[in-house]
PDB file of N, CA and C in Angstrom:
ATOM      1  N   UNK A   1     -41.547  73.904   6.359  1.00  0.00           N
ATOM      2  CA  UNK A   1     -40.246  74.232   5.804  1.00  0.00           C
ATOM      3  C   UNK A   1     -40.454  74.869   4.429  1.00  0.00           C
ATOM      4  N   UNK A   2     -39.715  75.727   4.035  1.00  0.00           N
ATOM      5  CA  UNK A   2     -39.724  76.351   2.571  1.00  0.00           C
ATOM      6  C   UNK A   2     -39.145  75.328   2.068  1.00  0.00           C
ATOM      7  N   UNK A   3     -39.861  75.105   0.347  1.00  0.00           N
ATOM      8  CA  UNK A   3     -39.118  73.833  -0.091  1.00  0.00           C
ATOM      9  C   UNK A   3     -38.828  74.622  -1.470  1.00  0.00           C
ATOM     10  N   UNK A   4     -39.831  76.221  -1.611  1.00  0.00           N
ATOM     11  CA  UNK A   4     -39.102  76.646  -3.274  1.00  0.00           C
ATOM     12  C   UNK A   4     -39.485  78.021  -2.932  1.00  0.00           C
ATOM     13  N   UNK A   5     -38.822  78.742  -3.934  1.00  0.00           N
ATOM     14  CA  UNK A   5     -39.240  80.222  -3.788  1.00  0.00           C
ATOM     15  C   UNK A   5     -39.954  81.111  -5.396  1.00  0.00           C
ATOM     16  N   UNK A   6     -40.364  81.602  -5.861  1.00  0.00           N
ATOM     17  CA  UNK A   6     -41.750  82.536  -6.795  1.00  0.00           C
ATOM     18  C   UNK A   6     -39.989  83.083  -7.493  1.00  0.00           C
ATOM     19  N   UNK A   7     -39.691  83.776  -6.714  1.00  0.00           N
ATOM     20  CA  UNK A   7     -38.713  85.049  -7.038  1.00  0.00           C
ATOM     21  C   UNK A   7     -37.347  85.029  -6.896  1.00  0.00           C
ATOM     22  N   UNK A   8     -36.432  85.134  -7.840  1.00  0.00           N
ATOM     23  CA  UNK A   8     -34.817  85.222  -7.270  1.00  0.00           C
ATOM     24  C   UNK A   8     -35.035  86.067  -5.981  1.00  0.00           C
ATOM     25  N   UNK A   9     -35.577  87.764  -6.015  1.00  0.00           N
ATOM     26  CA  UNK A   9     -35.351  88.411  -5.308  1.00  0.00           C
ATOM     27  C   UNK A   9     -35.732  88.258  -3.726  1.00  0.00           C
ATOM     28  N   UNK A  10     -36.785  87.485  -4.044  1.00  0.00           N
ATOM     29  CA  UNK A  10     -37.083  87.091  -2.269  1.00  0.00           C
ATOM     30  C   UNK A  10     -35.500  85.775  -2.015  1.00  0.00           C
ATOM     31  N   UNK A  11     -35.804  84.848  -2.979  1.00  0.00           N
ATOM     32  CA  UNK A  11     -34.590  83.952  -2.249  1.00  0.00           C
ATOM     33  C   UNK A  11     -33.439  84.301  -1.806  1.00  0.00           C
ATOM     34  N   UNK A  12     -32.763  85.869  -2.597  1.00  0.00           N
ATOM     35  CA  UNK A  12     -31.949  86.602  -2.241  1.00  0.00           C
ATOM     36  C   UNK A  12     -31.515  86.964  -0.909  1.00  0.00           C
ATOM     37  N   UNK A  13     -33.012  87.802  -0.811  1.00  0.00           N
ATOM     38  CA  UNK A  13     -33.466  88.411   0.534  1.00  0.00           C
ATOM     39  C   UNK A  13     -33.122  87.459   1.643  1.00  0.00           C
ATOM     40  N   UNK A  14     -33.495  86.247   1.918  1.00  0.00           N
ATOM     41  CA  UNK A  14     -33.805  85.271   2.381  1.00  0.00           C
ATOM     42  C   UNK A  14     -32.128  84.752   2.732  1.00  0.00           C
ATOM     43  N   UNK A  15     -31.542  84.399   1.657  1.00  0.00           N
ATOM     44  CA  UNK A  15     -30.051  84.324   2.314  1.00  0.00           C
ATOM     45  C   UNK A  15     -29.184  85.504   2.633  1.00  0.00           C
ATOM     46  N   UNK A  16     -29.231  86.847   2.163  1.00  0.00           N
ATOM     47  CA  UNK A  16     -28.370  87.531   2.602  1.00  0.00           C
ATOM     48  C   UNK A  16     -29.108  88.588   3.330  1.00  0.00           C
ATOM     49  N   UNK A  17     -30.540  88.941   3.702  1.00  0.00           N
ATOM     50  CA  UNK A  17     -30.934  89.767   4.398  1.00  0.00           C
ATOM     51  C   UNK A  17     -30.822  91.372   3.361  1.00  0.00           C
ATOM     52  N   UNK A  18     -30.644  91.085   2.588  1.00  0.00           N
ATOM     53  CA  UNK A  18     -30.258  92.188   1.831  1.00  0.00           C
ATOM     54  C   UNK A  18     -31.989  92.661   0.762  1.00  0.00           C
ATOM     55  N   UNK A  19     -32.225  93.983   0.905  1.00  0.00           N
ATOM     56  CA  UNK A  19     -33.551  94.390   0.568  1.00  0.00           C
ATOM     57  C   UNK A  19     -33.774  94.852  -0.388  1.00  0.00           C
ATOM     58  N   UNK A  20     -34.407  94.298  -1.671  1.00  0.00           N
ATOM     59  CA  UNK A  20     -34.573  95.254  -3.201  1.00  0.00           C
ATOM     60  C   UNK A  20     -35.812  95.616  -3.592  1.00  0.00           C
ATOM     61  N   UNK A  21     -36.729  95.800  -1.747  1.00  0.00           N
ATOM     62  CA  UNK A  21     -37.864  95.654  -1.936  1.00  0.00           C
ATOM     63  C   UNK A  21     -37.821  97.463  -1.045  1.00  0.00           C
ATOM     64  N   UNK A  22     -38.492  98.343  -1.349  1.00  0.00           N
ATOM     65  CA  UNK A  22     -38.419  99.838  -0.927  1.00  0.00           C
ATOM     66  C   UNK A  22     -39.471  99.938   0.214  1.00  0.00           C
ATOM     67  N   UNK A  23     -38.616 100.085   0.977  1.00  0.00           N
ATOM     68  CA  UNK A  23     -40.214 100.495   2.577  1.00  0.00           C
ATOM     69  C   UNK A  23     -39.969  99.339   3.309  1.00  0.00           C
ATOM     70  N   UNK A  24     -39.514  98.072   2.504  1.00  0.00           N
ATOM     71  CA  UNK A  24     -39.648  96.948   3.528  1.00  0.00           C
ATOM     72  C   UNK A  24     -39.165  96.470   4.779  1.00  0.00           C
ATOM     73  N   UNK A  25     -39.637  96.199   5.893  1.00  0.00           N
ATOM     74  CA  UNK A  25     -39.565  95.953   7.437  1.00  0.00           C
ATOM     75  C   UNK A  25     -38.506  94.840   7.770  1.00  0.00           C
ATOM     76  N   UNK A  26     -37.157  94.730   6.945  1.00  0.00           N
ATOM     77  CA  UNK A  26     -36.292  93.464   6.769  1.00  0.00           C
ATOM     78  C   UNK A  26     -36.663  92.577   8.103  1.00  0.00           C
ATOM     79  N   UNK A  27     -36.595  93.595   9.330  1.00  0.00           N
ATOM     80  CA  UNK A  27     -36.808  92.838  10.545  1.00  0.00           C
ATOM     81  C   UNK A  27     -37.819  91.726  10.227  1.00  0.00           C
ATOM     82  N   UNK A  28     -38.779  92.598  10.075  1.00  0.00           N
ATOM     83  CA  UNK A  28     -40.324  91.646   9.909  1.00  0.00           C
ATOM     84  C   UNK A  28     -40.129  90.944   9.168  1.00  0.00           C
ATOM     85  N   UNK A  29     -40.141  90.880   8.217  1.00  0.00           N
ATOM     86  CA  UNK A  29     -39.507  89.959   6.880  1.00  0.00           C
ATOM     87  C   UNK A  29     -38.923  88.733   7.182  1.00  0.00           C
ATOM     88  N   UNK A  30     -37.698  89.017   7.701  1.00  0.00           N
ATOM     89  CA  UNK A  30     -36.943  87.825   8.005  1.00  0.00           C
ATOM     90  C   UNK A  30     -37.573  87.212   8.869  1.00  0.00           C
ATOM     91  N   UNK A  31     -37.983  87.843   9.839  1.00  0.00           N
ATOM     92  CA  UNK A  31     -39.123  86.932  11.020  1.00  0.00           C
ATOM     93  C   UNK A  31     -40.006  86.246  10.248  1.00  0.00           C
ATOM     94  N   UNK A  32     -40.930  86.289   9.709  1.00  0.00           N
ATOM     95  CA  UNK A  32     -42.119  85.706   9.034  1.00  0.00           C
ATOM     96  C   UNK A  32     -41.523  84.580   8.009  1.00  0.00           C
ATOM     97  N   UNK A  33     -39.972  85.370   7.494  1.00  0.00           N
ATOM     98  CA  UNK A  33     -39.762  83.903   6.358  1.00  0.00           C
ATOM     99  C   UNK A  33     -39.396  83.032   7.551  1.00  0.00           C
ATOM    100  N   UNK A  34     -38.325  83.117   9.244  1.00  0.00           N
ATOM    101  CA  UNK A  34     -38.269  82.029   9.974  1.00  0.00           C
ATOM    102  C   UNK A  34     -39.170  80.873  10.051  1.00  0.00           C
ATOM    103  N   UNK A  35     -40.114  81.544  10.436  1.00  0.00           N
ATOM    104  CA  UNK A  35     -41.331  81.417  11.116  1.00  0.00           C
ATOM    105  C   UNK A  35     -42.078  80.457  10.331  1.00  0.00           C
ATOM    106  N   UNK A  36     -42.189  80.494   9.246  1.00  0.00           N
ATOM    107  CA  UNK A  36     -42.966  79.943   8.063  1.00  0.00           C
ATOM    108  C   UNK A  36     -42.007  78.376   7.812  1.00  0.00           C
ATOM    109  N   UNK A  37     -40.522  79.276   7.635  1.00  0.00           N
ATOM    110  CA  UNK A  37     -39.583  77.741   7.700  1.00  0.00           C
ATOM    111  C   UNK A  37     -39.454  76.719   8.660  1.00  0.00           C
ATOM    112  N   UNK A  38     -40.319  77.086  10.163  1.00  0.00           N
ATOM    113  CA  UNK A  38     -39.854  76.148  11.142  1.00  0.00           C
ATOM    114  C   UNK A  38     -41.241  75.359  11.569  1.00  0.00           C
ATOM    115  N   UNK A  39     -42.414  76.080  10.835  1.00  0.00           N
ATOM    116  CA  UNK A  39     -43.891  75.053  11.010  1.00  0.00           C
ATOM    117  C   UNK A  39     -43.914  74.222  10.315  1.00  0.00           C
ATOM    118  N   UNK A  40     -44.499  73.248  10.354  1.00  0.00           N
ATOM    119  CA  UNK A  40     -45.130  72.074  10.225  1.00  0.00           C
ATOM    120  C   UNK A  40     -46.829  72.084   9.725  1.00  0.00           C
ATOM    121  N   UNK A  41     -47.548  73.067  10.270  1.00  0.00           N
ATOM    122  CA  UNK A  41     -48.888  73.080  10.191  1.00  0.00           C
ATOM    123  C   UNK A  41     -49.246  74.702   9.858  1.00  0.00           C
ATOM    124  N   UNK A  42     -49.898  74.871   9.291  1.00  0.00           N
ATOM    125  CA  UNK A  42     -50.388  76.588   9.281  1.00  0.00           C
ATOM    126  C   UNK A  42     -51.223  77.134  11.018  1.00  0.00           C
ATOM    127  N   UNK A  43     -51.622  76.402  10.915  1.00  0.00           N
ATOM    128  CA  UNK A  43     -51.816  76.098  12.611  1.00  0.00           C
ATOM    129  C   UNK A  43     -51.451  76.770  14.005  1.00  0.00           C
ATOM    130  N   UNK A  44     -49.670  76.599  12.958  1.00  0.00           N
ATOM    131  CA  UNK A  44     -48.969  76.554  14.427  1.00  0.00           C
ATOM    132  C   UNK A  44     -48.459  78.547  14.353  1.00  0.00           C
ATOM    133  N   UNK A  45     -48.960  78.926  13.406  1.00  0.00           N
ATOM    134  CA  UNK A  45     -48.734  80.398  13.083  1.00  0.00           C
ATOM    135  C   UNK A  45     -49.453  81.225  14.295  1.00  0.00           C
ATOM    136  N   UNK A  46     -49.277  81.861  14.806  1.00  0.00           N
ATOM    137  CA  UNK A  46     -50.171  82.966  16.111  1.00  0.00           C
ATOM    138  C   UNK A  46     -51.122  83.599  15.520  1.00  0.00           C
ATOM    139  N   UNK A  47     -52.574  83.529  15.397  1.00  0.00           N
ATOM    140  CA  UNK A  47     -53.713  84.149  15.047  1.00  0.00           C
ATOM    141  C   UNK A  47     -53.283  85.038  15.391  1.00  0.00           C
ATOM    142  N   UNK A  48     -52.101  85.955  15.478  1.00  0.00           N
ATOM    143  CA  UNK A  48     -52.291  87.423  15.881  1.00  0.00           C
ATOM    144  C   UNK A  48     -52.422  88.650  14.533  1.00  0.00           C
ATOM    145  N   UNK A  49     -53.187  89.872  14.719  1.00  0.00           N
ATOM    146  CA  UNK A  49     -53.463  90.573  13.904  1.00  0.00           C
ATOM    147  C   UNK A  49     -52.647  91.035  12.819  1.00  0.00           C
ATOM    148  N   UNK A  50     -51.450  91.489  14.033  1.00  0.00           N
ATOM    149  CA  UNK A  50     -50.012  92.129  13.195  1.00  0.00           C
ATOM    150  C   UNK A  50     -49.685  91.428  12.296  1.00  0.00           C
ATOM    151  N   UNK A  51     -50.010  89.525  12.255  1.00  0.00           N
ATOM    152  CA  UNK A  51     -49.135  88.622  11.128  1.00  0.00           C
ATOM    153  C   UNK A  51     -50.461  88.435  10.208  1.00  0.00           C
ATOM    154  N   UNK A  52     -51.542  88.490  10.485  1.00  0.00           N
ATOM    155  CA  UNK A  52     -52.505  88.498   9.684  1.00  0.00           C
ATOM    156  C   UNK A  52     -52.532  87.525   8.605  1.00  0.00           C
ATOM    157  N   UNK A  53     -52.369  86.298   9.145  1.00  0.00           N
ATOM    158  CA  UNK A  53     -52.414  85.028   7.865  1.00  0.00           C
ATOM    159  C   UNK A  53     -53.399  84.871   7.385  1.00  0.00           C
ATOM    160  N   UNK A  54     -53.668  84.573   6.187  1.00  0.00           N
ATOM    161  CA  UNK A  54     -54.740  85.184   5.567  1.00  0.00           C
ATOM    162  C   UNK A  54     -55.224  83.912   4.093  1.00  0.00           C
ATOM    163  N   UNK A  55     -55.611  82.960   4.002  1.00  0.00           N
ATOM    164  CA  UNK A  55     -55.521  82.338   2.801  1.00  0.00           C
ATOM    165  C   UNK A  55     -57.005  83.729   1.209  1.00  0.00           C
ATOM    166  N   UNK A  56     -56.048  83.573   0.450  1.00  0.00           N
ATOM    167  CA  UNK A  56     -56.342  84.840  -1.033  1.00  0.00           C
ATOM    168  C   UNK A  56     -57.170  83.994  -1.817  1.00  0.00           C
ATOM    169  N   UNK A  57     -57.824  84.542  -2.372  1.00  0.00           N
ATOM    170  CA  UNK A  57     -58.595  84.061  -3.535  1.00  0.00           C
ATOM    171  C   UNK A  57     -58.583  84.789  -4.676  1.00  0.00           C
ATOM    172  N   UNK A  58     -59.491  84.970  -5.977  1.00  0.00           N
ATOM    173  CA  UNK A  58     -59.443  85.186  -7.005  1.00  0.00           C
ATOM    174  C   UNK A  58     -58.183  84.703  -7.900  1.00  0.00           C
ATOM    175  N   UNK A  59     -57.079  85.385  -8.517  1.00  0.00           N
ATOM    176  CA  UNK A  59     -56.398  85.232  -8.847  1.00  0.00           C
ATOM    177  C   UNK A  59     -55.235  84.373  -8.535  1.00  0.00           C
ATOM    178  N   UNK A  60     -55.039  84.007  -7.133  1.00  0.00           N
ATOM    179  CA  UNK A  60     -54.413  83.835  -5.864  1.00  0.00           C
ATOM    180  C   UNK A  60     -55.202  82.422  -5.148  1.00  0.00           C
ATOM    181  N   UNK A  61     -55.955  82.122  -5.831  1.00  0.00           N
ATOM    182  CA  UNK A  61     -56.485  81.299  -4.922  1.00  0.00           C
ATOM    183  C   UNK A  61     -55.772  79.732  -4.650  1.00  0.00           C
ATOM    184  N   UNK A  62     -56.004  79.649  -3.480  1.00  0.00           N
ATOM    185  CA  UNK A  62     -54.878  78.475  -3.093  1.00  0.00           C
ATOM    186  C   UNK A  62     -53.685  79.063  -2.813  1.00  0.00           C
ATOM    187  N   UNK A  63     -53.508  79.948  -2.440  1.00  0.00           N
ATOM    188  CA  UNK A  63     -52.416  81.065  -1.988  1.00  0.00           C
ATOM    189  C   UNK A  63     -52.722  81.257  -0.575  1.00  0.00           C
ATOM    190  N   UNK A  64     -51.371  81.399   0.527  1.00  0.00           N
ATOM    191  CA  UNK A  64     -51.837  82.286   1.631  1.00  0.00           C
ATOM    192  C   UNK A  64     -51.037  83.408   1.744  1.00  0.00           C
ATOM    193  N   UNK A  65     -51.325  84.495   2.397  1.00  0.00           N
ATOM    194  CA  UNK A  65     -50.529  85.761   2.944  1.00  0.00           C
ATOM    195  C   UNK A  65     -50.335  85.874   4.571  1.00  0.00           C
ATOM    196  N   UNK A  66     -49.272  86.350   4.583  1.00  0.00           N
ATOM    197  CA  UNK A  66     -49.015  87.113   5.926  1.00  0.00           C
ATOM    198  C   UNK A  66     -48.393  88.200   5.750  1.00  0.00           C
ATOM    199  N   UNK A  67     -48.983  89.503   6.448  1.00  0.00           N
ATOM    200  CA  UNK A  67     -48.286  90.644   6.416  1.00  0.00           C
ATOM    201  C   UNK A  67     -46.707  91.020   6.851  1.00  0.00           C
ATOM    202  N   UNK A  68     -46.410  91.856   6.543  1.00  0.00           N
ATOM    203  CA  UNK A  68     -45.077  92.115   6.893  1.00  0.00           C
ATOM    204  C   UNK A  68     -44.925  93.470   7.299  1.00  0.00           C
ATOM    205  N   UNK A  69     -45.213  94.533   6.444  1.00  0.00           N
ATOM    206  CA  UNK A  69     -45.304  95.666   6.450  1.00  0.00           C
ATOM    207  C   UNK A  69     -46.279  96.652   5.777  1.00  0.00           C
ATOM    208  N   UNK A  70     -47.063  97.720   5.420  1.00  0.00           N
ATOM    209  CA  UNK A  70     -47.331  98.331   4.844  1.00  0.00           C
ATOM    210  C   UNK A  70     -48.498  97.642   3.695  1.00  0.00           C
ATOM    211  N   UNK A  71     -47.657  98.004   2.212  1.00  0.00           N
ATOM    212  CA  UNK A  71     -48.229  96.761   1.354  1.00  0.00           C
ATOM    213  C   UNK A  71     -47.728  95.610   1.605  1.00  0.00           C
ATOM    214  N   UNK A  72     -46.309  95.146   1.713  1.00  0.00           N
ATOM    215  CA  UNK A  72     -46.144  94.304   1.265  1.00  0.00           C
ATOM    216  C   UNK A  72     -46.492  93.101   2.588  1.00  0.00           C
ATOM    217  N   UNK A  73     -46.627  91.900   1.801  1.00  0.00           N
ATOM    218  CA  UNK A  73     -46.893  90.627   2.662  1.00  0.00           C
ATOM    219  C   UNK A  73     -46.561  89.368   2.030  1.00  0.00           C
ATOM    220  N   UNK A  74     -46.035  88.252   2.735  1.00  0.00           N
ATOM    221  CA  UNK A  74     -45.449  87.237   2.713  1.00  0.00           C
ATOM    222  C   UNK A  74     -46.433  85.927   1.425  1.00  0.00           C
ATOM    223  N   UNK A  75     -46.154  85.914   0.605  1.00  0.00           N
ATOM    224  CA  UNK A  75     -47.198  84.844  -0.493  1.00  0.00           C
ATOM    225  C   UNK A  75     -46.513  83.426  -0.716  1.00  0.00           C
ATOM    226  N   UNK A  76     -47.477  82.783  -0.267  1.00  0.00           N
ATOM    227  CA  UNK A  76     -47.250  81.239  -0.668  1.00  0.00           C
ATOM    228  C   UNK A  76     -48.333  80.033  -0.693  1.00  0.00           C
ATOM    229  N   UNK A  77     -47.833  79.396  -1.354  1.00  0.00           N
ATOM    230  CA  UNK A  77     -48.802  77.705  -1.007  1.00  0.00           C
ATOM    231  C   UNK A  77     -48.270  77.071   0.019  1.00  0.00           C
ATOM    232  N   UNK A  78     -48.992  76.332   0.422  1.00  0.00           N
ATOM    233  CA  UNK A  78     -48.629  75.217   1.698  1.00  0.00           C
ATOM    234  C   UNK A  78     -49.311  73.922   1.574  1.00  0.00           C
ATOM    235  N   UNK A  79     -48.404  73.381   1.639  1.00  0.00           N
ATOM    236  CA  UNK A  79     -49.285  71.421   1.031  1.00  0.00           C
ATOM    237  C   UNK A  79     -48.151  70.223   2.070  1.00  0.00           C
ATOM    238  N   UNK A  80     -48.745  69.634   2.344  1.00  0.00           N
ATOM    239  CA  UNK A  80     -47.576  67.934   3.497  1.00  0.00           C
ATOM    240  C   UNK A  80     -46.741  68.914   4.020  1.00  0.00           C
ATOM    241  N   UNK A  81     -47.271  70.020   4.759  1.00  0.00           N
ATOM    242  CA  UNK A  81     -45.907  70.582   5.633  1.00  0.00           C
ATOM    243  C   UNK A  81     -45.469  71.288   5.165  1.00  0.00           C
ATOM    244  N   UNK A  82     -45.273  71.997   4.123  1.00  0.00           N
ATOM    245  CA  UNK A  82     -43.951  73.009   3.101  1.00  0.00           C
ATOM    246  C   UNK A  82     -44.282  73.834   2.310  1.00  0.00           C
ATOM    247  N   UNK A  83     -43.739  75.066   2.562  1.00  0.00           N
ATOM    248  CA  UNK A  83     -44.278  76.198   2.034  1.00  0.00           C
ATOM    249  C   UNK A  83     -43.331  76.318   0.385  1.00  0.00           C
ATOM    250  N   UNK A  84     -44.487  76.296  -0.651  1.00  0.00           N
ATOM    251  CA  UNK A  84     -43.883  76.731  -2.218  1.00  0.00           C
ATOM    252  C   UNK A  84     -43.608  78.213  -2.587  1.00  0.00           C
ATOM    253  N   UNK A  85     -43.254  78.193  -3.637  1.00  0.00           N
ATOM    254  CA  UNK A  85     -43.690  79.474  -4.471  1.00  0.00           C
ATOM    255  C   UNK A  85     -43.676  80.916  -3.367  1.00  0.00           C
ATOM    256  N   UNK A  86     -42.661  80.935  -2.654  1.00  0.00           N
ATOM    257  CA  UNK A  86     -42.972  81.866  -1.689  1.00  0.00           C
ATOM    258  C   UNK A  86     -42.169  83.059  -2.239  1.00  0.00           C
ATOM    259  N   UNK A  87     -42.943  84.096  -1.940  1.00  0.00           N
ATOM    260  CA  UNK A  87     -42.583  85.430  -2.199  1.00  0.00           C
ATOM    261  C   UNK A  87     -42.594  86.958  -1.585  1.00  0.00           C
ATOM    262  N   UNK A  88     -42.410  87.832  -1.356  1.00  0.00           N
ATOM    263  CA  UNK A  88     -42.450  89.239  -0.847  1.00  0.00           C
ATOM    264  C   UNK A  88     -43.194  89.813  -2.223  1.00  0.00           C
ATOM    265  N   UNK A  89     -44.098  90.457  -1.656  1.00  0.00           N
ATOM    266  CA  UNK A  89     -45.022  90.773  -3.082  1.00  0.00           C
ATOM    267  C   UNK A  89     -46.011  92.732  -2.098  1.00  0.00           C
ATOM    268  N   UNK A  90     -45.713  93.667  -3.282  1.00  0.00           N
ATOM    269  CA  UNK A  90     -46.317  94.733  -2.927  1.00  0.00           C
ATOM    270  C   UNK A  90     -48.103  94.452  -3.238  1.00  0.00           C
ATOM    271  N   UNK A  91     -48.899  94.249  -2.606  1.00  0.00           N
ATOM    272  CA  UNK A  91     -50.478  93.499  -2.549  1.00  0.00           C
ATOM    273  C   UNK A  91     -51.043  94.647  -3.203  1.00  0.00           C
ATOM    274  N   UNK A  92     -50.875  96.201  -2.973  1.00  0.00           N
ATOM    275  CA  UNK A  92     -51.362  97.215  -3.147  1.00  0.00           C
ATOM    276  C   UNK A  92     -50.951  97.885  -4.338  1.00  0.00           C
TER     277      UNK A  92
END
């Protein structure tokens, strides 16, 4: 479950579907924030390529990603079940 969000603008996104992010795949978007809100385990995410979950390091570390579109991709922590600090972030 999402329990906090990084950014007004993603939490925005997130309740009204509405995009202040340029290029971004809202479809995809909103899918991946579902998706993220209804696991329990990182686990239970589909090893598939297109979502590309990804745990980041350096700067990021203790961070994971999933793609969405283009640059941008899905950023958060995950700890007892619940995704923090989550955000829509241009990677590139």
């Amino acid at each position: 479950m999402i329990k906090g969000w990084k950014t007004s603008v993603t939490r925005q996104f997130a309740e009204t579907g509405k995009s202040k992010f340029p290029g971004l795949d809202t479809t995809k978007a909103s899918a991946r924030l579902q998706m993220l809100d209804a696991v329990a385990r990182l686990d239970e995410i589909p090893s598939l390529a297109s979502i590309g979950l990804h745990k980041l390091t350096g700067d990021r570390d203790g961070q994971w990603a999933m793609k969405i579109n283009g640059p941008w991709r899905l950023v958060f922590t995950f700890r007892d079940g619940d995704a923090f600090g989550v955000e829509i972030v241009d990677c590139h």
